[in-house]
PDB file of N, CA and C in Angstrom:
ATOM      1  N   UNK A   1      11.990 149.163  69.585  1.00  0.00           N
ATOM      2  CA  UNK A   1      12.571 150.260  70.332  1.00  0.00           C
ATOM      3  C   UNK A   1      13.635 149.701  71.277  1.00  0.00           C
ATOM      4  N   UNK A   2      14.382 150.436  71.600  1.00  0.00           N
ATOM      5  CA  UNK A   2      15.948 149.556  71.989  1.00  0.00           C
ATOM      6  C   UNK A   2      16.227 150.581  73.408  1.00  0.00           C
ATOM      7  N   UNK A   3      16.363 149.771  74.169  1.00  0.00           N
ATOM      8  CA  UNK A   3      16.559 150.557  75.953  1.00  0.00           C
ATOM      9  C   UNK A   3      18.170 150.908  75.642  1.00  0.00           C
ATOM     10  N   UNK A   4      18.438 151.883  76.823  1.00  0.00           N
ATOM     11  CA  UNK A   4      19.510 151.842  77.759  1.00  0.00           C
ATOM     12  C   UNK A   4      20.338 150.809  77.948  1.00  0.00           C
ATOM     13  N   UNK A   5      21.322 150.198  77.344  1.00  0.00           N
ATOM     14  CA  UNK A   5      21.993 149.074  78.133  1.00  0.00           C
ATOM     15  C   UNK A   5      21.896 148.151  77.411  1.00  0.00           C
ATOM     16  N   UNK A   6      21.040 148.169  76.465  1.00  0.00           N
ATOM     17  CA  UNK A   6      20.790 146.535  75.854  1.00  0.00           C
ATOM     18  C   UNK A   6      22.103 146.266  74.703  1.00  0.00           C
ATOM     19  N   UNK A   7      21.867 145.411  74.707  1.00  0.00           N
ATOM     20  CA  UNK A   7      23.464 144.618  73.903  1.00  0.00           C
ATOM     21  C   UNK A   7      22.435 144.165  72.745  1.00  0.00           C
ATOM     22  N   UNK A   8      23.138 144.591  71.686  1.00  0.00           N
ATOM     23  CA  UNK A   8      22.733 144.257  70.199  1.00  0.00           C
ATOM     24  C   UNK A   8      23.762 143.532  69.142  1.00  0.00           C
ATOM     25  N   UNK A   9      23.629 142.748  68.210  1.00  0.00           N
ATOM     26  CA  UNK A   9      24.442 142.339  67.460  1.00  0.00           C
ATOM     27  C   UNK A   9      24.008 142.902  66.053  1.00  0.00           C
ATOM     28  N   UNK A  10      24.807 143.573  65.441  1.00  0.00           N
ATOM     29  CA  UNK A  10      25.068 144.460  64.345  1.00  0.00           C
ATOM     30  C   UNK A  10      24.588 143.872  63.555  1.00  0.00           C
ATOM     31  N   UNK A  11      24.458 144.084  61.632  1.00  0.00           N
ATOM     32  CA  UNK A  11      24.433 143.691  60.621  1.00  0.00           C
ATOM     33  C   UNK A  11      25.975 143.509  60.203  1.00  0.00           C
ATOM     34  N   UNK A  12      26.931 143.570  60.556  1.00  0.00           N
ATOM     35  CA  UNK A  12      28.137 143.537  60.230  1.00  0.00           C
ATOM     36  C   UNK A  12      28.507 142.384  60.959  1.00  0.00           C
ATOM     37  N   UNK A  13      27.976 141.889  62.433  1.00  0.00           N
ATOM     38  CA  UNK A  13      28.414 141.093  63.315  1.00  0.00           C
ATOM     39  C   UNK A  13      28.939 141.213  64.442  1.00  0.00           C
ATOM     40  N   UNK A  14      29.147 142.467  64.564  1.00  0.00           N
ATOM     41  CA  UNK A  14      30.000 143.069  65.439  1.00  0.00           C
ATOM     42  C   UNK A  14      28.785 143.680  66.519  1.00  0.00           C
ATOM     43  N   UNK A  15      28.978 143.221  67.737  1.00  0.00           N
ATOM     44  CA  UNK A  15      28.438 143.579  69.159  1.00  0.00           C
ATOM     45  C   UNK A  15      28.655 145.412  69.416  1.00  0.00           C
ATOM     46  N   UNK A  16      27.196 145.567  69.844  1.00  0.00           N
ATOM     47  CA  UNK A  16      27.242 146.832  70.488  1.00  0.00           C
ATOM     48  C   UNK A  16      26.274 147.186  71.394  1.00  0.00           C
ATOM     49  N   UNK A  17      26.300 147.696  71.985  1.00  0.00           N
ATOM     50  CA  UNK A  17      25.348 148.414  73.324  1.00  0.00           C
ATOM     51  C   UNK A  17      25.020 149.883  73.431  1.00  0.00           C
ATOM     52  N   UNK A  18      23.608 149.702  73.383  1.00  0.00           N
ATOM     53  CA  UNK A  18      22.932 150.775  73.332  1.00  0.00           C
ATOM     54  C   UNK A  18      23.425 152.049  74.336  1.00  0.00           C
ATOM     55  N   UNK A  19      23.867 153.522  74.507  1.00  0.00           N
ATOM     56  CA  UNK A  19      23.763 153.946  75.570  1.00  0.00           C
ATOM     57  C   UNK A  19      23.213 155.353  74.898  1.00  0.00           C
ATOM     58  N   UNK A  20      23.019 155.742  76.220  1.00  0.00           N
ATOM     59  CA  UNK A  20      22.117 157.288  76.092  1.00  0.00           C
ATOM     60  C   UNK A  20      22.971 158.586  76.574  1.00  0.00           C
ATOM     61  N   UNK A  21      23.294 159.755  75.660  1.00  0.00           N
ATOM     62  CA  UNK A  21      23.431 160.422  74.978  1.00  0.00           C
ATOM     63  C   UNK A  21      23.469 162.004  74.590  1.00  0.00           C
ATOM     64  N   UNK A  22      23.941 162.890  75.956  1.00  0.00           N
ATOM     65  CA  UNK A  22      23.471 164.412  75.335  1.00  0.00           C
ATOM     66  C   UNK A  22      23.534 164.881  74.166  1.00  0.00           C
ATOM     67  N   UNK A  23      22.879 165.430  73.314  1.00  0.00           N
ATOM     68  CA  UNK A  23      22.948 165.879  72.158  1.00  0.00           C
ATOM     69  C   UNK A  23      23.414 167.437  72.857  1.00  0.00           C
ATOM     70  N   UNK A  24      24.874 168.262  72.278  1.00  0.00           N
ATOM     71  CA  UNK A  24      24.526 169.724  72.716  1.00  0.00           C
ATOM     72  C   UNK A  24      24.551 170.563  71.019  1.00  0.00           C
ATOM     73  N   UNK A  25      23.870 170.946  71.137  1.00  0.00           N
ATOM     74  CA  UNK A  25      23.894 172.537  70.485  1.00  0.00           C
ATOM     75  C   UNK A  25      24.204 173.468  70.666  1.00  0.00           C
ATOM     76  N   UNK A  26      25.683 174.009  70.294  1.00  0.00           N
ATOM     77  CA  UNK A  26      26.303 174.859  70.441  1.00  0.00           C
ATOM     78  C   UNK A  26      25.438 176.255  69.821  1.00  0.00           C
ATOM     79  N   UNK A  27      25.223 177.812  70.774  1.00  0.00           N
ATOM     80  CA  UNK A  27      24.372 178.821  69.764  1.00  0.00           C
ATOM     81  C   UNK A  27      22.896 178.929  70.182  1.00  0.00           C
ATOM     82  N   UNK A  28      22.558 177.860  70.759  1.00  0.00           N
ATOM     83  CA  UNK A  28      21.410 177.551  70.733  1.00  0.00           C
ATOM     84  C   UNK A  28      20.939 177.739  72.158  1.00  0.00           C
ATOM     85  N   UNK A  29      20.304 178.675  72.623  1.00  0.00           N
ATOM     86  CA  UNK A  29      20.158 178.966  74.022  1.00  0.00           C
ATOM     87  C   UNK A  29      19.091 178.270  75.103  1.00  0.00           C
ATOM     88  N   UNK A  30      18.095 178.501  74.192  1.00  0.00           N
ATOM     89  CA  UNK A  30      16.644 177.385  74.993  1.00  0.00           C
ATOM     90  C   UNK A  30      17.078 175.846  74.138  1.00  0.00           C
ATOM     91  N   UNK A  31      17.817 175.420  74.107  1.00  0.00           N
ATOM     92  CA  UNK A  31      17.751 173.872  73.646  1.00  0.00           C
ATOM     93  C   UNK A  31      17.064 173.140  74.434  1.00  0.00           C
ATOM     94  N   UNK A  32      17.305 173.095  75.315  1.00  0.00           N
ATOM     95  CA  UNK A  32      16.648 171.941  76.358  1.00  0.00           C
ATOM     96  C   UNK A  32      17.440 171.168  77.013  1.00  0.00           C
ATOM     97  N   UNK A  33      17.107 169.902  77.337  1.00  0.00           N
ATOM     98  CA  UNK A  33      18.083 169.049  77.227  1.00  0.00           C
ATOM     99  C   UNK A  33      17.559 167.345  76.589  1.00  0.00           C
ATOM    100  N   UNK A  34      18.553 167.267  75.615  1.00  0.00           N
ATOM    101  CA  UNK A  34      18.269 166.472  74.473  1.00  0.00           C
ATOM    102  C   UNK A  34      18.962 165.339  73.996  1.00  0.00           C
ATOM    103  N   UNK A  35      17.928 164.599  74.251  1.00  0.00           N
ATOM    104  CA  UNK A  35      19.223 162.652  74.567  1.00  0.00           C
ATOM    105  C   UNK A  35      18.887 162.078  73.469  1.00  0.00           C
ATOM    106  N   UNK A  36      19.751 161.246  73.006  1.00  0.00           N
ATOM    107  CA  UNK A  36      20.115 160.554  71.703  1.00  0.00           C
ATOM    108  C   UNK A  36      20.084 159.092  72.418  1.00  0.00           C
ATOM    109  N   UNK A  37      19.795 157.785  72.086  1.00  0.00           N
ATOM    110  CA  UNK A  37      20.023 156.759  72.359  1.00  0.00           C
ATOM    111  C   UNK A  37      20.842 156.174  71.061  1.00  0.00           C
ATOM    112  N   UNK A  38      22.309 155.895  71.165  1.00  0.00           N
ATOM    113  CA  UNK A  38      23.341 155.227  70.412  1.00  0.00           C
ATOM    114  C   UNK A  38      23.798 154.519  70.041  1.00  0.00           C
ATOM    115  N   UNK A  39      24.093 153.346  69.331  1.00  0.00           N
ATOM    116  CA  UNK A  39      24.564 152.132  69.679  1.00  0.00           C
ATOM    117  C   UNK A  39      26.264 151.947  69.178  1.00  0.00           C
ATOM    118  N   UNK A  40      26.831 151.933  70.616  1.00  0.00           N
ATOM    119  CA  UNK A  40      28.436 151.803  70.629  1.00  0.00           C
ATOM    120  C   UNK A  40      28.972 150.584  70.508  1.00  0.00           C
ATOM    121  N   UNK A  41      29.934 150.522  69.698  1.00  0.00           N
ATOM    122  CA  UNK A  41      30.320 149.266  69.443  1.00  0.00           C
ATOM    123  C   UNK A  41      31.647 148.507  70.127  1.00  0.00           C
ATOM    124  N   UNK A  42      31.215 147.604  70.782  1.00  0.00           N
ATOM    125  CA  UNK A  42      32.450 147.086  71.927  1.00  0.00           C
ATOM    126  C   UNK A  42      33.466 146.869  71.637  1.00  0.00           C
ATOM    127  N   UNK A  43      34.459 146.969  72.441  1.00  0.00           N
ATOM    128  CA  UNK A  43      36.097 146.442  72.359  1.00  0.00           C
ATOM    129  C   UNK A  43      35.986 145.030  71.900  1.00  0.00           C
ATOM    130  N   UNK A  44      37.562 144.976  71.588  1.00  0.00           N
ATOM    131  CA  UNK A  44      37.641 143.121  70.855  1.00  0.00           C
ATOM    132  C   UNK A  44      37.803 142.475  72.096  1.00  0.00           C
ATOM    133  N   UNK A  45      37.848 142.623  72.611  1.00  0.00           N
ATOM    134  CA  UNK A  45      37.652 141.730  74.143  1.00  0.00           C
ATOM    135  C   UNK A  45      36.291 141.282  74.817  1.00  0.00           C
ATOM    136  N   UNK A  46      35.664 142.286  74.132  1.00  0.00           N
ATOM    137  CA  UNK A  46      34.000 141.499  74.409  1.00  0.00           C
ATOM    138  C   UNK A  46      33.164 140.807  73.295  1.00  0.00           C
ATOM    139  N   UNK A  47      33.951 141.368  71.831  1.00  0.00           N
ATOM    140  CA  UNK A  47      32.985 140.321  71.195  1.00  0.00           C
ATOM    141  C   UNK A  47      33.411 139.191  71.087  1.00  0.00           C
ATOM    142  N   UNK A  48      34.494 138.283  71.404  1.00  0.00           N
ATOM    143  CA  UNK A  48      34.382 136.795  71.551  1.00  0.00           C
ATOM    144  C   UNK A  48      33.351 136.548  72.400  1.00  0.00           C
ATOM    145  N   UNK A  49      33.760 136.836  73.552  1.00  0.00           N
ATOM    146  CA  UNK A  49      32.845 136.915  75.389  1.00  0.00           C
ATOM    147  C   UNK A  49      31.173 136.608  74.622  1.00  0.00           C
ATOM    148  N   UNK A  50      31.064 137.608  73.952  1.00  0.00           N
ATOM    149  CA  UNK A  50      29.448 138.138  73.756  1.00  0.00           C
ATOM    150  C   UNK A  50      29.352 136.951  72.392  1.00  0.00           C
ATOM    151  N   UNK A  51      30.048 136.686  71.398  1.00  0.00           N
ATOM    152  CA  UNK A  51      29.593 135.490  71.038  1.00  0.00           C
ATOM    153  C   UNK A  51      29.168 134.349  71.247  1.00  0.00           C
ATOM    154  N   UNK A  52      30.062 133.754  72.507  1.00  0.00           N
ATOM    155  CA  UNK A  52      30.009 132.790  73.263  1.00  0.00           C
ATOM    156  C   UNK A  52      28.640 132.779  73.934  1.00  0.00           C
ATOM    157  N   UNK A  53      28.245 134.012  74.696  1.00  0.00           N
ATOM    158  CA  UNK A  53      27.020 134.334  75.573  1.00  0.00           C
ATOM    159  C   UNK A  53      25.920 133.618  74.625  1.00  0.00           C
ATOM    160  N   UNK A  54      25.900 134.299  73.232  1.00  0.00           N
ATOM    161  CA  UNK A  54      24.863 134.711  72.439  1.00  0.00           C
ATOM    162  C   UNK A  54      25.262 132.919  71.751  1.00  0.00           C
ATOM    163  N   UNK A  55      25.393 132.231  71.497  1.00  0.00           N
ATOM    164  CA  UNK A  55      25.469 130.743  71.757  1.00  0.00           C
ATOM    165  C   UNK A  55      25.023 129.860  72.621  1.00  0.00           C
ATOM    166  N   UNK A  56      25.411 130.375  73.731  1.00  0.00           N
ATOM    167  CA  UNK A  56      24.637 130.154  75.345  1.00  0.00           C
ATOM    168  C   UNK A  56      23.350 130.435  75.364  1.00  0.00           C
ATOM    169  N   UNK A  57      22.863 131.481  75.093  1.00  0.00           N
ATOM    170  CA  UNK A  57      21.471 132.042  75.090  1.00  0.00           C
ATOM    171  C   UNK A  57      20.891 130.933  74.114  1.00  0.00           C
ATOM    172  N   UNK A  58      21.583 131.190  72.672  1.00  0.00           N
ATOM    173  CA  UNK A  58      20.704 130.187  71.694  1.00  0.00           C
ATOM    174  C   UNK A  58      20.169 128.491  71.819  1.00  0.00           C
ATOM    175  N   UNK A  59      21.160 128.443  73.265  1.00  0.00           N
ATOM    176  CA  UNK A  59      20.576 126.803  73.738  1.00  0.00           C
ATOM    177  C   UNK A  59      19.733 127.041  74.827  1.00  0.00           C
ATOM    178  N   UNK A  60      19.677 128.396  75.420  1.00  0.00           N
ATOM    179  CA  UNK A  60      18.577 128.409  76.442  1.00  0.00           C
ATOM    180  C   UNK A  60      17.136 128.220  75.828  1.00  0.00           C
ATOM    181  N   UNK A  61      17.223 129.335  74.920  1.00  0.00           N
ATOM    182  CA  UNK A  61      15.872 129.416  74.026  1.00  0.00           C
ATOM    183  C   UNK A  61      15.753 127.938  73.146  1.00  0.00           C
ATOM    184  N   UNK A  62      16.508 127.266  72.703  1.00  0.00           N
ATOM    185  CA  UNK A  62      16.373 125.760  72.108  1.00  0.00           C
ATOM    186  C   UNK A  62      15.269 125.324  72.875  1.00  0.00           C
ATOM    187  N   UNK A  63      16.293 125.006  74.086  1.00  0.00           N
ATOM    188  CA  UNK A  63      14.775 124.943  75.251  1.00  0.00           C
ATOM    189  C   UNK A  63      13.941 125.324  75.812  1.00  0.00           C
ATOM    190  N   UNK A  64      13.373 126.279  75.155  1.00  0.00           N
ATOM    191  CA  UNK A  64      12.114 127.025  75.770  1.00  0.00           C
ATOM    192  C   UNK A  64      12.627 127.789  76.566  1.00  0.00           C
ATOM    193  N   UNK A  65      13.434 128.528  76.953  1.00  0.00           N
ATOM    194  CA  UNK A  65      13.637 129.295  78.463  1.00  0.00           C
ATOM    195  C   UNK A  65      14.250 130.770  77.918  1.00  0.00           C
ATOM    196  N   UNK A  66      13.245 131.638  77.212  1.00  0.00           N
ATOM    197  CA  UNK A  66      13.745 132.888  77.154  1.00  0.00           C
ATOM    198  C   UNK A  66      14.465 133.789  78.312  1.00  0.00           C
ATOM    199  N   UNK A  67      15.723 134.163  77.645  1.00  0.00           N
ATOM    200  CA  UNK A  67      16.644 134.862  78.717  1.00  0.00           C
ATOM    201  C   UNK A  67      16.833 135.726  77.479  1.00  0.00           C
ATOM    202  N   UNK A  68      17.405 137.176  78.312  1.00  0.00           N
ATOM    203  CA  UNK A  68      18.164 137.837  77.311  1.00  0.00           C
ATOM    204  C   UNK A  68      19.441 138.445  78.612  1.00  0.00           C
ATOM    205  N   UNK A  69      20.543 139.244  77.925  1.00  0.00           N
ATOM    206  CA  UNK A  69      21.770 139.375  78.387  1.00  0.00           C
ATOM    207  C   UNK A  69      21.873 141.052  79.572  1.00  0.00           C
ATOM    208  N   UNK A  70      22.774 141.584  79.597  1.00  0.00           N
ATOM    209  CA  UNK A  70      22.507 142.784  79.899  1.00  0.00           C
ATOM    210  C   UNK A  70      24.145 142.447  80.099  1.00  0.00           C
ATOM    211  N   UNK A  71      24.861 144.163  79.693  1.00  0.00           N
ATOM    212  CA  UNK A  71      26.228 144.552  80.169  1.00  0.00           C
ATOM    213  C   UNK A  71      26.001 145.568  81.559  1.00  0.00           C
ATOM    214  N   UNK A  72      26.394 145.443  81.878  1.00  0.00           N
ATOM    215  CA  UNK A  72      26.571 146.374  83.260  1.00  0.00           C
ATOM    216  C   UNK A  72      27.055 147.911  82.652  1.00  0.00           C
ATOM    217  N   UNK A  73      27.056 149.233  83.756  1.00  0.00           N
ATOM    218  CA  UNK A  73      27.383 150.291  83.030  1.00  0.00           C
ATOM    219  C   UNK A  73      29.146 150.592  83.130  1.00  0.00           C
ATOM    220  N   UNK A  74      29.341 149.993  83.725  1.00  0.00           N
ATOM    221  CA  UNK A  74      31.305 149.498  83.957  1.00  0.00           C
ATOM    222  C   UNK A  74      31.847 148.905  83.061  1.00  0.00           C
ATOM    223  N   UNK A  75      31.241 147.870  81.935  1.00  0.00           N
ATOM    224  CA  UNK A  75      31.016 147.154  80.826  1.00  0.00           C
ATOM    225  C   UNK A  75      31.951 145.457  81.783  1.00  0.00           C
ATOM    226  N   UNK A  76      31.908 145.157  82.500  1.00  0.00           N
ATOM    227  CA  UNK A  76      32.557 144.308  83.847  1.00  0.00           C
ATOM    228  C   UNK A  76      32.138 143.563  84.504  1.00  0.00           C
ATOM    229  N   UNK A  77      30.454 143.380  84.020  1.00  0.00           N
ATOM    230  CA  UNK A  77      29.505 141.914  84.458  1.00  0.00           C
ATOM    231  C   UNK A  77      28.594 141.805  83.629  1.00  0.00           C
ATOM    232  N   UNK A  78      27.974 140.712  82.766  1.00  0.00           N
ATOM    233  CA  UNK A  78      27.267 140.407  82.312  1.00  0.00           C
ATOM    234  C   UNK A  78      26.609 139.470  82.609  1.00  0.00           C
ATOM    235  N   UNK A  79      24.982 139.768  82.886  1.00  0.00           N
ATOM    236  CA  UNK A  79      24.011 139.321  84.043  1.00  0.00           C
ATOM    237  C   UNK A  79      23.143 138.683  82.447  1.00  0.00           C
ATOM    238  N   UNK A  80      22.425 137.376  82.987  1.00  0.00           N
ATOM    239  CA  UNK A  80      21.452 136.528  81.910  1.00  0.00           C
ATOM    240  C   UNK A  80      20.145 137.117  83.480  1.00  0.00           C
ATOM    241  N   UNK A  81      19.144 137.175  82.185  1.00  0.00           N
ATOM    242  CA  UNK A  81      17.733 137.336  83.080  1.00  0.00           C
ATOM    243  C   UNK A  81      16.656 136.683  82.138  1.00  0.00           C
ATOM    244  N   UNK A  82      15.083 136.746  82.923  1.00  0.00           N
ATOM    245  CA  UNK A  82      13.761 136.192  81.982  1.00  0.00           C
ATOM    246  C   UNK A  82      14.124 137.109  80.865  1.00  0.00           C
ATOM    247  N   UNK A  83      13.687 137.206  79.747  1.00  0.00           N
ATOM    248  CA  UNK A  83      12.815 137.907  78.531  1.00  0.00           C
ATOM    249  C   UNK A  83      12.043 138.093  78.782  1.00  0.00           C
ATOM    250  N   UNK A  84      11.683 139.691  79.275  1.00  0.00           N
ATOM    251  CA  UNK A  84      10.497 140.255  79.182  1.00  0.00           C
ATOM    252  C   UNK A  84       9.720 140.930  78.098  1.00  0.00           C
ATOM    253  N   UNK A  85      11.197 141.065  77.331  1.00  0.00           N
ATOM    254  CA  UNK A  85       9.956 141.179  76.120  1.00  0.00           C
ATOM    255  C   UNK A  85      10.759 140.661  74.737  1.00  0.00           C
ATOM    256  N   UNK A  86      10.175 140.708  73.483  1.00  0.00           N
ATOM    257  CA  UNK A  86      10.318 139.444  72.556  1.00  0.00           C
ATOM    258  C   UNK A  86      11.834 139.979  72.048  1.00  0.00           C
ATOM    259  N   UNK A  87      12.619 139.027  72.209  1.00  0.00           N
ATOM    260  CA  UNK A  87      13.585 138.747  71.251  1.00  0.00           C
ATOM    261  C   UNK A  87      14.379 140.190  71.574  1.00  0.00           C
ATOM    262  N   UNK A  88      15.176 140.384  72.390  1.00  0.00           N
ATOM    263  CA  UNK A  88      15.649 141.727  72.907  1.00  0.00           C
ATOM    264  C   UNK A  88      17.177 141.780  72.544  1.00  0.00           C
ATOM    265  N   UNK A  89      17.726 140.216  72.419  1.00  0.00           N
ATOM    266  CA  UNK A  89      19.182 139.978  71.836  1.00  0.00           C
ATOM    267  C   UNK A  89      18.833 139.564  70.518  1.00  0.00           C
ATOM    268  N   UNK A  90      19.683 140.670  69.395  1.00  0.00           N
ATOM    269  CA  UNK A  90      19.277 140.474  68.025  1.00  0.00           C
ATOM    270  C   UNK A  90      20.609 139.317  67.614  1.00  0.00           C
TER     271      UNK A  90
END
């Protein structure tokens, strides 16, 4: 299951980040309100950046030290933290 915010690497290769999503239904009067979680795929300016990271990461974990990444919602800082849970950068 994939959060808010998390940075994923595609089957294509190509970097994207999860974000969340109104779904509207036009017609539809009691809809609710109804969120989609998405995964958008970044400008070419971040997937070098995010390759590089995701290289970086792969020598953290070499050494034992699970981290995973996070983009900010500005897409304008990218923060390394513990892994709290398994394997969160694909």
């Amino acid at each position: 299951m994939a959060y808010d915010g998390e940075l994923v690497k595609m089957a294509n290769g190509r970097w994207a980040r999860f974000q969340r999503c109104q779904v509207v239904r036009p017609g539809v009067e009691d809809a609710g309100e109804t969120m989609m979680l998405i995964a958008v795929e970044l400008d070419e300016r971040y997937q070098l950046l995010l390759d590089e990271v995701a290289d970086s990461l792969a020598h953290y974990r070499h050494r034992g030290i699970p981290v995973q990444a996070k983009l900010d919602d500005e897409a304008r800082r990218l923060t390394l933290h513990p892994e709290s849970e398994p394997s969160a950068l694909h």
